[in-house]
N, C-alpha and C. Protein backbone atom coordinates (compact mmCIF):
# COMPACT_ATOMS: atom_id res chain seq x y z
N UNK A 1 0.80 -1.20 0.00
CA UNK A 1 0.00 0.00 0.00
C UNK A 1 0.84 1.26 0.00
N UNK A 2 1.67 1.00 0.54
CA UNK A 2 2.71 2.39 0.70
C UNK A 2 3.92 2.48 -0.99
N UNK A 3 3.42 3.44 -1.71
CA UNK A 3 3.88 4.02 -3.00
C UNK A 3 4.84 4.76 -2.73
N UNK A 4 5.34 4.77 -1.49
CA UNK A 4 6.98 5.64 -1.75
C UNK A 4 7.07 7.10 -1.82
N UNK A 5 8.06 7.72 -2.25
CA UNK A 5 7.83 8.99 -2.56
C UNK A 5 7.10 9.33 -3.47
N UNK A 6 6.42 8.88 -4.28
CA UNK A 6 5.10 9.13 -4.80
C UNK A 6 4.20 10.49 -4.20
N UNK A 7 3.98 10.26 -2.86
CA UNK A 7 3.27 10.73 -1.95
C UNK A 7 3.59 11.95 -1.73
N UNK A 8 4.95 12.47 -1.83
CA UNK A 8 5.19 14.04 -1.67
C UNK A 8 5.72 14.30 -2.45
N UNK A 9 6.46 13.58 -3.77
CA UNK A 9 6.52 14.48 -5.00
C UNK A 9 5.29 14.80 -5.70
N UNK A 10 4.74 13.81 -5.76
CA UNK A 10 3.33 13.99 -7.09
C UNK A 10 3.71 13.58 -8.20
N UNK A 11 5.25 12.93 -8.21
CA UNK A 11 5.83 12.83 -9.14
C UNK A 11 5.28 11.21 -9.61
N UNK A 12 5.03 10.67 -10.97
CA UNK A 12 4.68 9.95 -10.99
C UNK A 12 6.27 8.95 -11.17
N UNK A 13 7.20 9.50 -11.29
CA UNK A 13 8.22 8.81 -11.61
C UNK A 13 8.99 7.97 -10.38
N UNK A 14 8.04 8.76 -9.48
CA UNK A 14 8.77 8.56 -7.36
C UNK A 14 7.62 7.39 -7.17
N UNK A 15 6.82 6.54 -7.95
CA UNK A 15 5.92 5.70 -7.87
C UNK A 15 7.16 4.25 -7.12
N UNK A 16 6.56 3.90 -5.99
CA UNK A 16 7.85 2.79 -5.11
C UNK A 16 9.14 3.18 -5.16
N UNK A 17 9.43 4.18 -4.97
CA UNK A 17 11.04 4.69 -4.86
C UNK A 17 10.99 4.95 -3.43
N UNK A 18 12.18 4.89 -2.51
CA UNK A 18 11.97 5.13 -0.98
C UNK A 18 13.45 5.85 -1.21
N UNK A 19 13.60 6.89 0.31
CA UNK A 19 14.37 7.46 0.23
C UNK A 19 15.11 6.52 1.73
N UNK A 20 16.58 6.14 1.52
CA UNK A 20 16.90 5.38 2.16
C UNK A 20 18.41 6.11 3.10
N UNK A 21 18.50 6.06 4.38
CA UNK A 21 19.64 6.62 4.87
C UNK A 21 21.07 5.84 4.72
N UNK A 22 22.33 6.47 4.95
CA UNK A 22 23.17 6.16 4.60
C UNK A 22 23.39 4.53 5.66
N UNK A 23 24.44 3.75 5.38
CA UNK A 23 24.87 2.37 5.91
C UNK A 23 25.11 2.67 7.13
N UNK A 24 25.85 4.04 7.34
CA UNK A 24 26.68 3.97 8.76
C UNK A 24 25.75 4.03 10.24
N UNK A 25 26.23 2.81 11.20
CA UNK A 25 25.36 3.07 12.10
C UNK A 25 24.14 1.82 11.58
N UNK A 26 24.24 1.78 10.71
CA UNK A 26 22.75 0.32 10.40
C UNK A 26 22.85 -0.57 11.16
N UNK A 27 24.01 -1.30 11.68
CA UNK A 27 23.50 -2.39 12.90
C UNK A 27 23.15 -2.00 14.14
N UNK A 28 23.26 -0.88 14.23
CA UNK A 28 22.85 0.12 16.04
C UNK A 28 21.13 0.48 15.36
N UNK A 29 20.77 0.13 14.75
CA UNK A 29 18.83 1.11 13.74
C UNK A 29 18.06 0.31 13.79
N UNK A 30 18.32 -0.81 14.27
CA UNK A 30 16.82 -1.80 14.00
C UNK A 30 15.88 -1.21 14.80
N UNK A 31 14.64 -1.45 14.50
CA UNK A 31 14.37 -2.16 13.49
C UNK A 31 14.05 -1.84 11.71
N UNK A 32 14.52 -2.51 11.04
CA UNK A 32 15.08 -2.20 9.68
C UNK A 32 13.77 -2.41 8.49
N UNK A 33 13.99 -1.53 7.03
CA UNK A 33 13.08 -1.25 6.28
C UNK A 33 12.41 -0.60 6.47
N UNK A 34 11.62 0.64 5.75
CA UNK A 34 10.68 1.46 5.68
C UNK A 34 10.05 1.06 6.58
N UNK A 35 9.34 0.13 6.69
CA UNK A 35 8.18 -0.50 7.77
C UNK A 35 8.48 -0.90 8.98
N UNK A 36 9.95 -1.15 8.97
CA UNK A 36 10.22 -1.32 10.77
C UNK A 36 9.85 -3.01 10.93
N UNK A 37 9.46 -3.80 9.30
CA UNK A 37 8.90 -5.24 9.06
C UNK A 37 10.25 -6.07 9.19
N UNK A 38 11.97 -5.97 9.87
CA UNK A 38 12.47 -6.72 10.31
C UNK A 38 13.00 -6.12 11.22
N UNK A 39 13.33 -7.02 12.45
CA UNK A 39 14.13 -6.81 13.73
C UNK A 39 15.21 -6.83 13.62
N UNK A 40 16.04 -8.24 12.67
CA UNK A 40 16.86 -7.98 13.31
C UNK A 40 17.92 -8.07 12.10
N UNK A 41 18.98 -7.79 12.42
CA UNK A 41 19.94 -7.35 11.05
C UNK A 41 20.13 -8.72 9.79
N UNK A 42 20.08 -9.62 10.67
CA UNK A 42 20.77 -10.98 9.57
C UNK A 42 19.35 -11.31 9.11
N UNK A 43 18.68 -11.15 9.60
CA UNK A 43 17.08 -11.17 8.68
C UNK A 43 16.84 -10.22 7.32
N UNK A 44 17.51 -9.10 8.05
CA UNK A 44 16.99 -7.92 7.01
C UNK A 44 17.93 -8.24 5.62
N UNK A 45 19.35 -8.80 6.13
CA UNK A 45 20.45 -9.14 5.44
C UNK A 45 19.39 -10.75 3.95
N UNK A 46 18.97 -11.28 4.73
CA UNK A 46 18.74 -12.41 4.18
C UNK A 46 17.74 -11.84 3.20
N UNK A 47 16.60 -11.25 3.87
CA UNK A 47 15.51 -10.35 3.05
C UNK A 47 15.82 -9.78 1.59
N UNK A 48 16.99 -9.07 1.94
CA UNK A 48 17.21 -7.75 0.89
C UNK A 48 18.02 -8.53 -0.41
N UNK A 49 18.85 -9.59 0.31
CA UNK A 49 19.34 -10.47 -0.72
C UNK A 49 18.01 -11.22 -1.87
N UNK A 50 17.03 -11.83 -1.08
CA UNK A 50 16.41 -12.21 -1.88
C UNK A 50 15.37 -11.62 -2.39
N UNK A 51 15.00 -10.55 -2.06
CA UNK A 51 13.80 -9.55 -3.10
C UNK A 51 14.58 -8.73 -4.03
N UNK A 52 16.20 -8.66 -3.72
CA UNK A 52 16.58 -7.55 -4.64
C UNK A 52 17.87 -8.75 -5.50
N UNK A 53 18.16 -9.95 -5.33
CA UNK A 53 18.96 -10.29 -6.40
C UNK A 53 18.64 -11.73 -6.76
N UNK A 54 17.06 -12.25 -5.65
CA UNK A 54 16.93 -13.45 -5.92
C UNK A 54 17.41 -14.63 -5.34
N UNK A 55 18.28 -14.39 -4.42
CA UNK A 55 19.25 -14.98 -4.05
C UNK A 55 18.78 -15.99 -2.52
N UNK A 56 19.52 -16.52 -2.45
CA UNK A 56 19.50 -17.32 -0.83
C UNK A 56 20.55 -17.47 -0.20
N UNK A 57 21.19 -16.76 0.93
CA UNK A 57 22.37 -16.69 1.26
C UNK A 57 22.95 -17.64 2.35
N UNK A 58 23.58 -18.21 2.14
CA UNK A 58 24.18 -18.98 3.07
C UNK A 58 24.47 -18.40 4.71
N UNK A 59 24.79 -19.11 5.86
CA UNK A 59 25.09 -18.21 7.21
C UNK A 59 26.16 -17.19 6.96
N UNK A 60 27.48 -18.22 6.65
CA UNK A 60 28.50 -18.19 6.02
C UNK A 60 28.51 -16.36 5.49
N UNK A 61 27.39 -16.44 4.37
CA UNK A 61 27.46 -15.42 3.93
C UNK A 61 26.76 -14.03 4.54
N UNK A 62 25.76 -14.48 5.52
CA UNK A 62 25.45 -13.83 6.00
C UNK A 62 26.43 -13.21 7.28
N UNK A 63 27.39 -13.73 7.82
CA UNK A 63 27.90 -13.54 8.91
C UNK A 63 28.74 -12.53 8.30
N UNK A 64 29.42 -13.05 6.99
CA UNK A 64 30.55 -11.85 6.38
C UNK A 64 29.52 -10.46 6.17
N UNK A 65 28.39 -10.47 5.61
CA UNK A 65 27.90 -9.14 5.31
C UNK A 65 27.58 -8.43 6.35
N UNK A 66 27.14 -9.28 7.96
CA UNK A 66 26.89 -8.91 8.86
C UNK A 66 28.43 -7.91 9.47
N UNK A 67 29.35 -8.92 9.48
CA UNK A 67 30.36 -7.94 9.84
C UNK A 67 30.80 -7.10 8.79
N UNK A 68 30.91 -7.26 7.55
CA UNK A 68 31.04 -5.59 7.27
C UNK A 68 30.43 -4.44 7.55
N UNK A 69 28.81 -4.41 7.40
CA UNK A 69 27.88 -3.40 8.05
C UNK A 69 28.53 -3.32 9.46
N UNK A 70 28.73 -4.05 10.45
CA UNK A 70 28.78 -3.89 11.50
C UNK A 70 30.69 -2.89 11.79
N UNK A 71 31.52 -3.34 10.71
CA UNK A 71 32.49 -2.01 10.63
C UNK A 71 32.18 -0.98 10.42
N UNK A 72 30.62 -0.67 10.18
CA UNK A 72 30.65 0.92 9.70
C UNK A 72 29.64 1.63 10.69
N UNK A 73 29.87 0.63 11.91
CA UNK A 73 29.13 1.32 13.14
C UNK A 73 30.29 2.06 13.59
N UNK A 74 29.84 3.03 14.21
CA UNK A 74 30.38 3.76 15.26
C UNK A 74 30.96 3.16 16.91
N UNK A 75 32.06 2.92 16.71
CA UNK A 75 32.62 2.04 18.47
C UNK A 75 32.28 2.46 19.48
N UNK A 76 32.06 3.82 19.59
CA UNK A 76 31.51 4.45 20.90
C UNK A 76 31.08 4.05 21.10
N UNK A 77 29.43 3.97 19.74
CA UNK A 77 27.58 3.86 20.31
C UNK A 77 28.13 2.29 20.43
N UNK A 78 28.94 1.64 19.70
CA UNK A 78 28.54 0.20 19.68
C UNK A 78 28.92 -0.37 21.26
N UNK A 79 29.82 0.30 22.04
CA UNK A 79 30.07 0.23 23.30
C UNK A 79 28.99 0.42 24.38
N UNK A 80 28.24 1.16 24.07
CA UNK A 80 27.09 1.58 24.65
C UNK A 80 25.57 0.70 25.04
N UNK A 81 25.49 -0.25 23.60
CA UNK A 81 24.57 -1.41 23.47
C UNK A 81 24.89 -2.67 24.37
């Protein structure tokens, strides 16, 4: 139901386009997606793989993507959790 920026451009070209914030800090943000529809990071990880390349990712692979996102947290905040 939700059309994206659609909604405040008027633009018909913003029809399912979302405006998405930068990586840094994404494993400190859950819960993740526009909708707040995953908790928790290796979900969202598994998710995004397969609506956006089709894919099914192994743990394996999920653990590596998990720790890269998770280098582009901030050590402070990540000290803090």
């Amino acid at each position: 139901n939700d059309v994206g920026r659609l909604k405040v451009t008027n633009e018909e070209w913003d029809a399912y386009r979302f405006k998405v914030p930068s990586l840094r800090n994404v494993a400190l943000t859950a819960p993740y997606f526009h909708d707040g529809s995953s908790t928790s990071l290796e979900a969202a990880i598994r998710d995004m793989a397969y609506m956006q390349l089709d894919k099914k990712l192994t743990d394996e692979d999920v653990a590596a993507l998990k720790a890269f996102l998770m280098s582009l947290s901030d050590k402070k905040r990540m000290a803090v959790k």
